[in-house]
N, C-alpha and C. Protein backbone atom coordinates (compact mmCIF):
# COMPACT_ATOMS: atom_id res chain seq x y z
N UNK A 1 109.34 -318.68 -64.39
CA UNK A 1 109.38 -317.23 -64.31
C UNK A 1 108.21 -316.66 -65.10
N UNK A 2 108.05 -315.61 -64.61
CA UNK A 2 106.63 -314.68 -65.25
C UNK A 2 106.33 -313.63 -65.31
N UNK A 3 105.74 -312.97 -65.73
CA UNK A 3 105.70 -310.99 -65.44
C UNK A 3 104.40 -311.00 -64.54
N UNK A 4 104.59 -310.28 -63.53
CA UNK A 4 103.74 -310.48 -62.15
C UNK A 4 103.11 -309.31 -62.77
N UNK A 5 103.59 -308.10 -63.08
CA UNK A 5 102.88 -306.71 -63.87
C UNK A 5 103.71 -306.23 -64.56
N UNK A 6 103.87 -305.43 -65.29
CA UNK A 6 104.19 -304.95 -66.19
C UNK A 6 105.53 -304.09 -65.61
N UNK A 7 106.72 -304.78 -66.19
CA UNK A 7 108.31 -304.68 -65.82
C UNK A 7 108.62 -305.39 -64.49
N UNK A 8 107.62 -306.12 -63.68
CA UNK A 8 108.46 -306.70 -62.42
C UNK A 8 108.03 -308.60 -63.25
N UNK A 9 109.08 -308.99 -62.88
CA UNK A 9 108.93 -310.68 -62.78
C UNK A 9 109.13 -311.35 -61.82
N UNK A 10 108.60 -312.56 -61.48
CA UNK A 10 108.90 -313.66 -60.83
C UNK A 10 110.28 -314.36 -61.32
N UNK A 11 110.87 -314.42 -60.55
CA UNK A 11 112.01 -315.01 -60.89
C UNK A 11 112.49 -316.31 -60.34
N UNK A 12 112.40 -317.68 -60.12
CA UNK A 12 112.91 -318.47 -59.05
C UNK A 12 114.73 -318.23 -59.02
N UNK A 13 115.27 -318.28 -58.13
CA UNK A 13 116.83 -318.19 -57.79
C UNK A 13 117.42 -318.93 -59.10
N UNK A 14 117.27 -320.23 -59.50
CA UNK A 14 118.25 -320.31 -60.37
C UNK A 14 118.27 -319.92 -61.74
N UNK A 15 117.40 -319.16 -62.44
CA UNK A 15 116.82 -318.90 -63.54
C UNK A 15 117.56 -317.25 -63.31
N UNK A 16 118.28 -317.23 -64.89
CA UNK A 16 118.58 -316.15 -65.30
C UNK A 16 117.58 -314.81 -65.41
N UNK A 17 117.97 -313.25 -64.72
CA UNK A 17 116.61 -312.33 -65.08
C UNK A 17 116.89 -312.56 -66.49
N UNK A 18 115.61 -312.26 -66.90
CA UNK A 18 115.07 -312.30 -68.26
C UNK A 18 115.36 -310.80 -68.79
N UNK A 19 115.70 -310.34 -69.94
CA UNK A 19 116.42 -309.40 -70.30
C UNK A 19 115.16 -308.37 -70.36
N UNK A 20 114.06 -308.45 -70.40
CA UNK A 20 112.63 -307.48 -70.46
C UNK A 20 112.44 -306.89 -69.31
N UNK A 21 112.54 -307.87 -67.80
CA UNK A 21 112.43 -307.38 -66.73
C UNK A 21 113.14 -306.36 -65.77
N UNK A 22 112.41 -305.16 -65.51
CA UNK A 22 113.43 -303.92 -65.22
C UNK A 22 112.99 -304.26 -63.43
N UNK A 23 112.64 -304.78 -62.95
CA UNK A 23 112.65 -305.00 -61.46
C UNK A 23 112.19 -306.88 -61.05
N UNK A 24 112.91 -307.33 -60.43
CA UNK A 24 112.78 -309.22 -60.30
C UNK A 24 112.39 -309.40 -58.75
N UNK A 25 111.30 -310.30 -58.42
CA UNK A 25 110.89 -310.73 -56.84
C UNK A 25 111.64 -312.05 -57.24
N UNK A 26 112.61 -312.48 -56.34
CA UNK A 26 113.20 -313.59 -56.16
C UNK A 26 112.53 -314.83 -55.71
N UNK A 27 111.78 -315.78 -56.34
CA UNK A 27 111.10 -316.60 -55.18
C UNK A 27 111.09 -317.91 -55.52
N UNK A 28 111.42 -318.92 -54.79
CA UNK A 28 111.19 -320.55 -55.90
C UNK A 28 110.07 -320.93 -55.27
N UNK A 29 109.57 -321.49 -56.21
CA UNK A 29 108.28 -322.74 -56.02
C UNK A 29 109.00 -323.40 -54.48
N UNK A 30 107.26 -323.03 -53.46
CA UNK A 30 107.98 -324.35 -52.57
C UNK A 30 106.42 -324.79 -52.28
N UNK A 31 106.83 -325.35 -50.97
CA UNK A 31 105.52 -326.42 -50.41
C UNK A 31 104.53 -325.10 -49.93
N UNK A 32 105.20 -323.71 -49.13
CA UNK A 32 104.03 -322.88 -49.10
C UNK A 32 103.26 -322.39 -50.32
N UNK A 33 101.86 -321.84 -50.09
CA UNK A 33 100.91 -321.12 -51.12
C UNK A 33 101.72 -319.49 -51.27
N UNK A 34 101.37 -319.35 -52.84
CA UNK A 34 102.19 -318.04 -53.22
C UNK A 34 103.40 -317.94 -53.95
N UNK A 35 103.55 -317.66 -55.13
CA UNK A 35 104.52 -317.70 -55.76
C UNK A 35 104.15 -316.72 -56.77
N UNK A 36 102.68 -316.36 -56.93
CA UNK A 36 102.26 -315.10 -57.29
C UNK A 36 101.30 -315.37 -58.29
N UNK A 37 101.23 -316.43 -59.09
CA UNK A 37 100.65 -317.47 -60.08
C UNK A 37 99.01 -316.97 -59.76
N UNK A 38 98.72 -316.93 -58.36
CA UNK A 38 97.13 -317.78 -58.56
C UNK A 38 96.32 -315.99 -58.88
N UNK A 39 94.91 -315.70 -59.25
CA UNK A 39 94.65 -314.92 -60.19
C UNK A 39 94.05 -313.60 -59.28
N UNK A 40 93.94 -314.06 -57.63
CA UNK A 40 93.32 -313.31 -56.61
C UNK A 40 95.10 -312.37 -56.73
N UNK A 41 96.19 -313.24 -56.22
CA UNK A 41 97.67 -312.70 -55.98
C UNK A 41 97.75 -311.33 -57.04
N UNK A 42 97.73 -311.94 -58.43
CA UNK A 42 97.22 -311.14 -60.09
C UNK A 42 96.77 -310.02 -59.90
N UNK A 43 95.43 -310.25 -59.70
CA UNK A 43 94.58 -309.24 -59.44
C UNK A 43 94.83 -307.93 -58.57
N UNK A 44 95.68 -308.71 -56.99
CA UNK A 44 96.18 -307.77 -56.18
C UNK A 44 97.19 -306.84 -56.54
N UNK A 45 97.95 -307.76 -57.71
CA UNK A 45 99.32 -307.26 -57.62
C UNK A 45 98.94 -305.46 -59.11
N UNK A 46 97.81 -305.72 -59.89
CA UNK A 46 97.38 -304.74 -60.38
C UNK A 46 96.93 -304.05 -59.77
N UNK A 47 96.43 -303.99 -58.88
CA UNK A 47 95.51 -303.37 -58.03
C UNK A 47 96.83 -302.50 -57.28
N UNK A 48 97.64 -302.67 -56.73
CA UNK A 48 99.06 -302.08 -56.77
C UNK A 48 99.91 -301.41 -57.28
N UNK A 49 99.46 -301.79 -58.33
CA UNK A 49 100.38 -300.98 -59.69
C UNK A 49 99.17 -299.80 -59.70
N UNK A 50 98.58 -299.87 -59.92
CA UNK A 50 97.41 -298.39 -60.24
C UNK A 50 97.30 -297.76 -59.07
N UNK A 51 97.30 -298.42 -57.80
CA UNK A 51 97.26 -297.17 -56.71
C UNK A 51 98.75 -296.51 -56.82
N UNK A 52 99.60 -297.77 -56.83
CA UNK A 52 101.53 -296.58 -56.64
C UNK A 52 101.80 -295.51 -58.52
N UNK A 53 100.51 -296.08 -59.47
CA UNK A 53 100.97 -295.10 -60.17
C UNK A 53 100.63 -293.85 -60.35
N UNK A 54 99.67 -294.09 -59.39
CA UNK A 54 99.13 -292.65 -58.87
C UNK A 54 99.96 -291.80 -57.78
N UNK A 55 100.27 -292.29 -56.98
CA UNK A 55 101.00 -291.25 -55.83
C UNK A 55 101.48 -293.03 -54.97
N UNK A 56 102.85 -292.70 -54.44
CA UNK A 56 103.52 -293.65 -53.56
C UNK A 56 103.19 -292.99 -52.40
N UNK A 57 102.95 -294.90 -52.01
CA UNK A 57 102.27 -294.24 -50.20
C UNK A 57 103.30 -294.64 -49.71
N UNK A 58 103.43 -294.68 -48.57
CA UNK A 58 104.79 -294.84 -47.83
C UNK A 58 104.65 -296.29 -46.89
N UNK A 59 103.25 -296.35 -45.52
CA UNK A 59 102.91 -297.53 -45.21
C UNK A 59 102.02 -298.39 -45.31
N UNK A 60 102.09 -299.72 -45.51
CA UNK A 60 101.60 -300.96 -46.33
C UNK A 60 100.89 -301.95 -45.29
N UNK A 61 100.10 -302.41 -45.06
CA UNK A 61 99.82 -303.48 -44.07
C UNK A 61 99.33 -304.39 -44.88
N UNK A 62 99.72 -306.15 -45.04
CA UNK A 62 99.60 -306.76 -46.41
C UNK A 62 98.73 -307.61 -44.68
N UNK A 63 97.01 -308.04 -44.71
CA UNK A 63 97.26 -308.99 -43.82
C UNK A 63 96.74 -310.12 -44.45
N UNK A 64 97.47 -311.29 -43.78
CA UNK A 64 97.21 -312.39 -44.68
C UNK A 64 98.28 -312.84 -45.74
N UNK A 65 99.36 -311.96 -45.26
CA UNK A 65 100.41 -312.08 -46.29
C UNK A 65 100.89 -313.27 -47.48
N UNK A 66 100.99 -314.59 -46.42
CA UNK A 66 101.36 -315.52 -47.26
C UNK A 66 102.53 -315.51 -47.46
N UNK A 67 103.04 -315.78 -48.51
CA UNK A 67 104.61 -316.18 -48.86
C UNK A 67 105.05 -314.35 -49.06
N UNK A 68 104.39 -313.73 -49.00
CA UNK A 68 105.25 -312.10 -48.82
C UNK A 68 105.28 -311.28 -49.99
N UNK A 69 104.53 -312.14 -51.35
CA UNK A 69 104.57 -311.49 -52.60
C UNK A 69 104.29 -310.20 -52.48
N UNK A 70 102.85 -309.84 -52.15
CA UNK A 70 102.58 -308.44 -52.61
C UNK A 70 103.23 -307.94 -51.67
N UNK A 71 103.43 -307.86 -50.08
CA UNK A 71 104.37 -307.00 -49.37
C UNK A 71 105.46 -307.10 -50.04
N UNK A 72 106.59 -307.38 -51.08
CA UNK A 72 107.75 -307.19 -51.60
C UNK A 72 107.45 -306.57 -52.76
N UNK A 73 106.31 -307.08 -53.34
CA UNK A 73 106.27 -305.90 -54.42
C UNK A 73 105.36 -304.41 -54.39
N UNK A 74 105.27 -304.38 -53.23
CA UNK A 74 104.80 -303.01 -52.46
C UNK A 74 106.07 -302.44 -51.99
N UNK A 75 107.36 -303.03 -51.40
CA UNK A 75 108.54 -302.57 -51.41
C UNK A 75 109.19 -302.21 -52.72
N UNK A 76 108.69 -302.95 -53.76
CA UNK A 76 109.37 -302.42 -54.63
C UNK A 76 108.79 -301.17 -55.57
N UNK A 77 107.59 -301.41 -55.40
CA UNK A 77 106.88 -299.75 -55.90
C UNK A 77 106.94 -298.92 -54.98
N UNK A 78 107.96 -298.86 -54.25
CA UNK A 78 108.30 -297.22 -53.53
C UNK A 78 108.11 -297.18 -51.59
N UNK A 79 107.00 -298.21 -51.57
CA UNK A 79 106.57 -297.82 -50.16
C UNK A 79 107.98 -298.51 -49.37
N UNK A 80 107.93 -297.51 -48.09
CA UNK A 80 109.36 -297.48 -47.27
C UNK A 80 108.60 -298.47 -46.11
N UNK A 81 107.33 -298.68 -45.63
CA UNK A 81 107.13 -299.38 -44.70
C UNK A 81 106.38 -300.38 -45.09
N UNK A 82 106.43 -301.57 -44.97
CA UNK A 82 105.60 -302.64 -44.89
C UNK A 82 105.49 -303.50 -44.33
N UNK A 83 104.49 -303.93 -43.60
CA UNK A 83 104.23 -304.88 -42.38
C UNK A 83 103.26 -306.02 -42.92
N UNK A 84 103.67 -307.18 -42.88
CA UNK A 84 102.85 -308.11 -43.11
C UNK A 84 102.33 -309.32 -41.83
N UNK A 85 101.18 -309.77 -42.37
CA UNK A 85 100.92 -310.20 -41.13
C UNK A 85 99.86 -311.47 -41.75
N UNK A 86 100.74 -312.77 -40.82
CA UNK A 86 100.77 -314.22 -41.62
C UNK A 86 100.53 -314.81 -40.26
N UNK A 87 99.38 -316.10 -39.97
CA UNK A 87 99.10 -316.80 -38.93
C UNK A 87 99.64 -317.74 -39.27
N UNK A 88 99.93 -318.62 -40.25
CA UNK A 88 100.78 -319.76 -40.63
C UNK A 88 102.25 -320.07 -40.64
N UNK A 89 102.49 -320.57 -40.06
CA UNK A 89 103.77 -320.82 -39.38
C UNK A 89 104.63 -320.97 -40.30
N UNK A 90 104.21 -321.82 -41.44
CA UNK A 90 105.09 -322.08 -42.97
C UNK A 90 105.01 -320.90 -43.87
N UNK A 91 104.11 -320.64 -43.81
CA UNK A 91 104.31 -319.36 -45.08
C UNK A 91 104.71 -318.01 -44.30
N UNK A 92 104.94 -318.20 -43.13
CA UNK A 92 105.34 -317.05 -41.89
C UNK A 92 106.98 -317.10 -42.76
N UNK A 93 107.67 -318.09 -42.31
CA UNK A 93 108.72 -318.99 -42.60
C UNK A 93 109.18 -318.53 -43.67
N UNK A 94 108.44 -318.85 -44.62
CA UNK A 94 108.70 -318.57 -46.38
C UNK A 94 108.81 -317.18 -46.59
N UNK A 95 108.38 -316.80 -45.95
CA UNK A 95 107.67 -314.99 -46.64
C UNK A 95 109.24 -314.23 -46.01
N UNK A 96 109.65 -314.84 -44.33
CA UNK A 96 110.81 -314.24 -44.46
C UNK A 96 111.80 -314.52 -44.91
N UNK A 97 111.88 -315.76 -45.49
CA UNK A 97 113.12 -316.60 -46.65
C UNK A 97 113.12 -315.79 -47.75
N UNK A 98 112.26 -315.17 -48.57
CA UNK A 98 111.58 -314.46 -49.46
C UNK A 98 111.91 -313.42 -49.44
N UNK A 99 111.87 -312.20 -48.35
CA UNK A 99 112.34 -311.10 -47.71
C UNK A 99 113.89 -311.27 -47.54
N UNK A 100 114.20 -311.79 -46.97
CA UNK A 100 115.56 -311.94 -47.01
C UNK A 100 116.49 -312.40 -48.28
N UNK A 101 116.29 -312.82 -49.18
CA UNK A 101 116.45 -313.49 -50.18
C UNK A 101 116.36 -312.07 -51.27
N UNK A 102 115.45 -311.27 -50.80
CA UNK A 102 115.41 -310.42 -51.90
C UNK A 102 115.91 -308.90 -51.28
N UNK A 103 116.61 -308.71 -50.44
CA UNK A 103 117.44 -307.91 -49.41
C UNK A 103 116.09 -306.73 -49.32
N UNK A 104 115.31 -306.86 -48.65
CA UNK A 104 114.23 -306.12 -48.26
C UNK A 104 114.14 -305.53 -46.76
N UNK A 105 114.95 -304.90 -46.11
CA UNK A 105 115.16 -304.36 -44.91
C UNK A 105 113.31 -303.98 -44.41
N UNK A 106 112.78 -303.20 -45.55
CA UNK A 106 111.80 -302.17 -44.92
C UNK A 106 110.53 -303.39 -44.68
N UNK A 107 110.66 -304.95 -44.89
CA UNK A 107 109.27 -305.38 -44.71
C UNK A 107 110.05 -306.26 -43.69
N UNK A 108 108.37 -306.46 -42.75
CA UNK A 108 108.98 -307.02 -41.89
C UNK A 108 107.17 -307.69 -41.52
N UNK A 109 107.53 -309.54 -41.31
CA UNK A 109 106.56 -309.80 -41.23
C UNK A 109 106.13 -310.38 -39.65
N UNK A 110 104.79 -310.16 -39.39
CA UNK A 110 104.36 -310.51 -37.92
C UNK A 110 103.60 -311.29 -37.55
N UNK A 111 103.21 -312.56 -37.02
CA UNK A 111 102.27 -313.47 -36.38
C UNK A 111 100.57 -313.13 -35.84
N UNK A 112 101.06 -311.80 -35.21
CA UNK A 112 99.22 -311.37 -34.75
C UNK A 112 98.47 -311.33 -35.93
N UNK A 113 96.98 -311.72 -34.85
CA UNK A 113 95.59 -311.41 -35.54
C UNK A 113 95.52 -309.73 -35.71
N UNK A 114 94.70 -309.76 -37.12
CA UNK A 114 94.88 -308.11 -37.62
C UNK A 114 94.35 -307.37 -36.29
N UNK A 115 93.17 -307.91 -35.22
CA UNK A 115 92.85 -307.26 -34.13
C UNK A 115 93.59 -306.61 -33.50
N UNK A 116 94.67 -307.33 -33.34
CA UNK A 116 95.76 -306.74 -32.22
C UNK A 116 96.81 -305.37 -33.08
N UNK A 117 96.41 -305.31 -33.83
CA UNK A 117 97.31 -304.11 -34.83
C UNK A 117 96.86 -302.61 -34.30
N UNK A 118 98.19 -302.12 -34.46
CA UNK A 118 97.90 -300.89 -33.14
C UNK A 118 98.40 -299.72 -33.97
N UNK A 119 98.80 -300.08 -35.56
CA UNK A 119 99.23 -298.82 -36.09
C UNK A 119 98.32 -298.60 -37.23
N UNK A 120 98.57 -297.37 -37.59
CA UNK A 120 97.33 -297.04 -38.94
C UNK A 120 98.52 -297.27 -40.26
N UNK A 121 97.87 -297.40 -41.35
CA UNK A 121 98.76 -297.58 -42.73
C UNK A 121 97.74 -296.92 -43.81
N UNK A 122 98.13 -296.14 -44.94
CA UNK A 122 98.27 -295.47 -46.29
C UNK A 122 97.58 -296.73 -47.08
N UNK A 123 98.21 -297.88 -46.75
CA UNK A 123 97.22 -298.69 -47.68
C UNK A 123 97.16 -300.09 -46.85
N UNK A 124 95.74 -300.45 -47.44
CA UNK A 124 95.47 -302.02 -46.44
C UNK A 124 95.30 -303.06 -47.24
N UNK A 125 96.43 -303.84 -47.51
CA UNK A 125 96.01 -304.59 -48.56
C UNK A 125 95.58 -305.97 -47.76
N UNK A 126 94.21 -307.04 -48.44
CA UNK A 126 93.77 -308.20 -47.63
C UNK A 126 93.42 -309.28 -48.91
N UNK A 127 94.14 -309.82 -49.11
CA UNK A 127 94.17 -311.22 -50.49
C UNK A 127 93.40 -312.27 -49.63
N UNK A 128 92.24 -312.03 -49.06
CA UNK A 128 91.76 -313.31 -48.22
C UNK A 128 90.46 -313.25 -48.87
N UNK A 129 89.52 -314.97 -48.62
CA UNK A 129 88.40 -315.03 -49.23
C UNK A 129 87.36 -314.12 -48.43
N UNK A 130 86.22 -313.69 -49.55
CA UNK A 130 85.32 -312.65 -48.79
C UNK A 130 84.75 -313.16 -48.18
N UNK A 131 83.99 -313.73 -47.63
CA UNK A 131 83.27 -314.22 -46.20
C UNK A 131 84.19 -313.80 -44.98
N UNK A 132 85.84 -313.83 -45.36
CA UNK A 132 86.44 -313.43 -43.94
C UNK A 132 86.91 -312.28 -43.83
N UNK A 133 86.72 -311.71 -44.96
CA UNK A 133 87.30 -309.95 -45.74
C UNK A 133 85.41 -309.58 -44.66
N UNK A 134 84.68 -309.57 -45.01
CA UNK A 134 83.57 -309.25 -44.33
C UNK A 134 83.71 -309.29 -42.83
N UNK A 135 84.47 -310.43 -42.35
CA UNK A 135 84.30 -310.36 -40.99
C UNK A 135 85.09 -309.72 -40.09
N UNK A 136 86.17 -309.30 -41.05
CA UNK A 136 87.03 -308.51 -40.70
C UNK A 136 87.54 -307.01 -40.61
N UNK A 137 86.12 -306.77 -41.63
CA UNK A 137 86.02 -305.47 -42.25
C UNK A 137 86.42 -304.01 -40.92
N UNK A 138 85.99 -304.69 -39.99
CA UNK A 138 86.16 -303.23 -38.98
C UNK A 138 87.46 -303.19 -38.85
N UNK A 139 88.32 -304.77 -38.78
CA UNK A 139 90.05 -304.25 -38.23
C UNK A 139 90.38 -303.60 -39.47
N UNK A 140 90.27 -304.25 -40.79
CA UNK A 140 90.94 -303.38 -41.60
C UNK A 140 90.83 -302.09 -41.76
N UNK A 141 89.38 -301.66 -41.49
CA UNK A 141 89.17 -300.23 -41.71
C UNK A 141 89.87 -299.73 -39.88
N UNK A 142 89.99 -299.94 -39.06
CA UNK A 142 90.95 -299.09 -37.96
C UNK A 142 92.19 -299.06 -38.35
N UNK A 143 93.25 -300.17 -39.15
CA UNK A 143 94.20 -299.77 -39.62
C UNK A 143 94.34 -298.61 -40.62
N UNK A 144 93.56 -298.41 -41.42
CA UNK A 144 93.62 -296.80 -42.22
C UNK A 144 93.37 -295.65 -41.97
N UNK A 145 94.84 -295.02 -42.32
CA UNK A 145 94.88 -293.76 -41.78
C UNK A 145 93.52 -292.75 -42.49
N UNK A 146 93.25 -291.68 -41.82
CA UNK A 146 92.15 -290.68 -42.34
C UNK A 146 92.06 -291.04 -43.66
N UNK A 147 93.03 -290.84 -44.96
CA UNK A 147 92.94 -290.90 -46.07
C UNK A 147 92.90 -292.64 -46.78
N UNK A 148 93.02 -293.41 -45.86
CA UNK A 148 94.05 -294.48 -46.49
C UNK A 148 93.48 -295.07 -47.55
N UNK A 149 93.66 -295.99 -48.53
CA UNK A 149 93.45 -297.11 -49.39
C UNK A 149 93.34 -298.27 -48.93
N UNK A 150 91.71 -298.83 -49.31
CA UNK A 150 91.51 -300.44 -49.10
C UNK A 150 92.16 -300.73 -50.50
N UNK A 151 92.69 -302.34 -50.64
CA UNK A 151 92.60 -302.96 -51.63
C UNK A 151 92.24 -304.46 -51.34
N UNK A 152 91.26 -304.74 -51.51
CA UNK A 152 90.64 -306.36 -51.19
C UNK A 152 90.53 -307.16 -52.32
N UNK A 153 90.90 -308.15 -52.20
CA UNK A 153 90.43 -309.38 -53.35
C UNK A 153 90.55 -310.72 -52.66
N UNK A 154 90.01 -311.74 -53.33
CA UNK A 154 89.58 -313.02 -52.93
C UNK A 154 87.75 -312.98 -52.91
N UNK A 155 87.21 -312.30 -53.46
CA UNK A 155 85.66 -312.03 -53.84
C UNK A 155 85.13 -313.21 -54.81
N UNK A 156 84.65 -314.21 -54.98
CA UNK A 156 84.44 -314.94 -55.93
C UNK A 156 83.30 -313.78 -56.75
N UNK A 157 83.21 -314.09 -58.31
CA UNK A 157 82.21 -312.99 -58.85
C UNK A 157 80.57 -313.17 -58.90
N UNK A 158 80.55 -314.84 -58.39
CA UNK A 158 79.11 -315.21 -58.23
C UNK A 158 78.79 -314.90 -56.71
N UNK A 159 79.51 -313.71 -56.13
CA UNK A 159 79.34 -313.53 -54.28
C UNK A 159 79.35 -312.19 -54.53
N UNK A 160 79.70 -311.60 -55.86
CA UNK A 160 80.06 -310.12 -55.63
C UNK A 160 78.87 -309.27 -54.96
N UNK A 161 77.73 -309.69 -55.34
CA UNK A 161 76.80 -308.48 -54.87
C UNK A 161 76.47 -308.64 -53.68
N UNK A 162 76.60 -310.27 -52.98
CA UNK A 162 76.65 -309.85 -51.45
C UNK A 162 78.06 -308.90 -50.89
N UNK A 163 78.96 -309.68 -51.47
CA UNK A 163 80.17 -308.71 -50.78
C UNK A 163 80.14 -307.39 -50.31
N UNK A 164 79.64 -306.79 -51.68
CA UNK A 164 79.36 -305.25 -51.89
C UNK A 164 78.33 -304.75 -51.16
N UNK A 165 77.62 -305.99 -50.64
CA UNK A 165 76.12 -305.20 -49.31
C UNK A 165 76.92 -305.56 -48.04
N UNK A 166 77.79 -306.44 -47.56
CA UNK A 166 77.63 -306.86 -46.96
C UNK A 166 79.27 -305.48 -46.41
N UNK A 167 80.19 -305.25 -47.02
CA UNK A 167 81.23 -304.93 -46.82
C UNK A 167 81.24 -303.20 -46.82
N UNK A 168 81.06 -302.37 -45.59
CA UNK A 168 80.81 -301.44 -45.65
C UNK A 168 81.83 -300.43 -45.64
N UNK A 169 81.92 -299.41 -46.79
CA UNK A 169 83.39 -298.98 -46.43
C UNK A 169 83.34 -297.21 -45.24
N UNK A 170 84.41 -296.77 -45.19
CA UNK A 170 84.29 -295.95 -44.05
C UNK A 170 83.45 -294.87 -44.86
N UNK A 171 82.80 -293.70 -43.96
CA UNK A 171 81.94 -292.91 -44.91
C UNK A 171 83.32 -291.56 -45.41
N UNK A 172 82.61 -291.27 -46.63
CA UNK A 172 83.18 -290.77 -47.72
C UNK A 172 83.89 -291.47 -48.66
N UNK A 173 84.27 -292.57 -48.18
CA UNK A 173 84.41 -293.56 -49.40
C UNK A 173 83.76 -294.10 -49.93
N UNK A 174 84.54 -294.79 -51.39
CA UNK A 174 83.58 -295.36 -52.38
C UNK A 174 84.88 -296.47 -52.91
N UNK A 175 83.95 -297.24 -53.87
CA UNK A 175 84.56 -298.40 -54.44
C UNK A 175 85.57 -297.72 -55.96
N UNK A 176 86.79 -297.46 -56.28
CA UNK A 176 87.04 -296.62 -57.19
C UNK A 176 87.40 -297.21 -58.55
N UNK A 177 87.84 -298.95 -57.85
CA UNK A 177 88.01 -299.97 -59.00
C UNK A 177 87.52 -301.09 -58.80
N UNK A 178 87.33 -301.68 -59.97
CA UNK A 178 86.70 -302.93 -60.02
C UNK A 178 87.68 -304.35 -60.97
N UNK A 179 88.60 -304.87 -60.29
CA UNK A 179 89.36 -305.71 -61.01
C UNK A 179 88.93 -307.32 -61.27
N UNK A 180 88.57 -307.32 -62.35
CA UNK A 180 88.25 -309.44 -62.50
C UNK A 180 89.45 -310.01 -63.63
N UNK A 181 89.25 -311.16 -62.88
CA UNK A 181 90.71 -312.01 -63.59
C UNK A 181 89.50 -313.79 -63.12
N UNK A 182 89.07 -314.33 -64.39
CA UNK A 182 88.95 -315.60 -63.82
C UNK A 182 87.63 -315.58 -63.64
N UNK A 183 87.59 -316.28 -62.53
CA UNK A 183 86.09 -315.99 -62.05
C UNK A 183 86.20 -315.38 -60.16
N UNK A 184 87.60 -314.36 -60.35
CA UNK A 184 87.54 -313.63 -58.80
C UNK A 184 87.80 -312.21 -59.20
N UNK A 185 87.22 -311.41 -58.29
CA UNK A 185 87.26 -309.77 -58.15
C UNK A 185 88.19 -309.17 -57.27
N UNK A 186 88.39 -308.04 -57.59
CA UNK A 186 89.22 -307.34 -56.42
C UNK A 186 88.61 -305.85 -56.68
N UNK A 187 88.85 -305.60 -55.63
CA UNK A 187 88.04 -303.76 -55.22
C UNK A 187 89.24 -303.06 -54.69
N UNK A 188 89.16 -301.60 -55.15
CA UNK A 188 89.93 -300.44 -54.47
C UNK A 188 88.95 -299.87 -53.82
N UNK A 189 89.11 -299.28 -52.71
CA UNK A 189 88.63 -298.15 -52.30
C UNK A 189 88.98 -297.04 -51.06
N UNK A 190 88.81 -295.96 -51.87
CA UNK A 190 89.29 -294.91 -51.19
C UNK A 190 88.48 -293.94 -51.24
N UNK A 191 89.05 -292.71 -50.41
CA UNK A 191 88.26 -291.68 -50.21
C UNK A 191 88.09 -290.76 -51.04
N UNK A 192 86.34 -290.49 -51.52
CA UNK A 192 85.84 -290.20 -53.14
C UNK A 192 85.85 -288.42 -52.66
C-alpha cells in the first residue's frame, strides 16, 4: 500500500485502509502493468490532483488506460464520466476487475484505437511514451472539447525539447505545467 497523492492510497484487497487515508483505489499486484507505483502513473496522478483542484471537470478520456488507475482516480476526484481506452486484452481485463472491485459505475473501459473516438472530453489524459503521444497528437486534440485539458506524460527528460517542438498544442493554448519525477516529465495544457 501507498499514498498515490495526497489523502488517496493504493490499497491491495487484503490489507487494512490505513487510518491516514481519506479516499482508497482498491487494487492487488497482478501480472498486468499498473498498480500506480511506476513514476510516469505518479506524475499523472499529480497532474490530476492540480487540474480537479482547480475546478472538477465532469468528462475524462484516460487513453491508454492500462490497469484503470488514473481513470478511477479521476472518478474519485469528482468527474461523473470516464472512458478509458486499453488495446490490451489483459490490462483491458484488469482495469475492469479494478472498476468493479472498486464499485465505479461512471468508468467504463473500451477496446478502440483513440481514432475511432467520436466524443469530445473536459480532459484528455495519455500516460503513453512520447514518440507515440506525438503521433497521436491530432486524435487527442479532436477529443477536447473547445476548452478542454491535455495532460500527457511518458516524456523521457533527455527527449523533452524534441517533444515540446515536435507536439503541437491547439492554438490559444499553452503548456501551464511542467511535472518531473525521475528522469520522466509530464505536461498540462490548456487554454492560456
Amino acid at each position: 500500500e501507498f499514498e498515490l497523492i495526497s489523502d488517496v492510497w493504493v490499497v491491495p484487497t487484503w490489507r487494512p485502509t490505513p487510518e491516514k487515508a481519506q479516499k482508497v483505489l482498491r487494487i492487488d499486484p497482478g501480472m498486468a502493468f499498473g498498480t500506480g507505483t511506476h513514476e510516469t502513473t505518479q506524475i499523472a496522478s499529480l497532474g490530476l490532483q492540480k487540474i480537479f483542484s482547480k475546478n472538477v471537470l465532469e468528462s475524462v478520456l484516460d487513453v491508454g488506460t492500462g490497469t484503470g488507475v488514473l481513470a478511477m482516480l479521476a472518478a474519485l476526484l469528482g468527474a461523473s464520466n470516464i472512458v478509458g481506452l486499453e488495446l490490451d486484452v489483459e490490462a483491458r481485463r484488469v482495469a475492469r476487475e479494478n472498476i468493479e472491485l472498486n464499485k465505479m459505475k461512471n468508468v467504463h473501459i473500451f477496446d478502440h484505437q483513440i481514432e475511432r473516438e467520436k466524443n469530445k472530453y473536459e480532459l484528455v489524459i495519455a500516460n503513453i511514451i512520447d514518440g507515440v503521444l506525438i503521433d497521436i497528437q491530432n486524435d487527442l486534440k479532436k477529443c477536447l472539447t473547445d476548452s478542454g485539458t491535455l495532460l500527457l506524460t511518458g516524456v523521457l527528460s533527455e527527449r523533452e525539447h524534441l517533444f515540446l517542438k515536435e507536439f503541437q498544442l491547439p492554438k490559444g493554448y499553452g503548456w501551464v505545467e511542467r511535472i518531473a519525477k525521475g528522469e520522466w516529465l509530464g505536461f498540462i495544457g490548456a487554454k492560456q
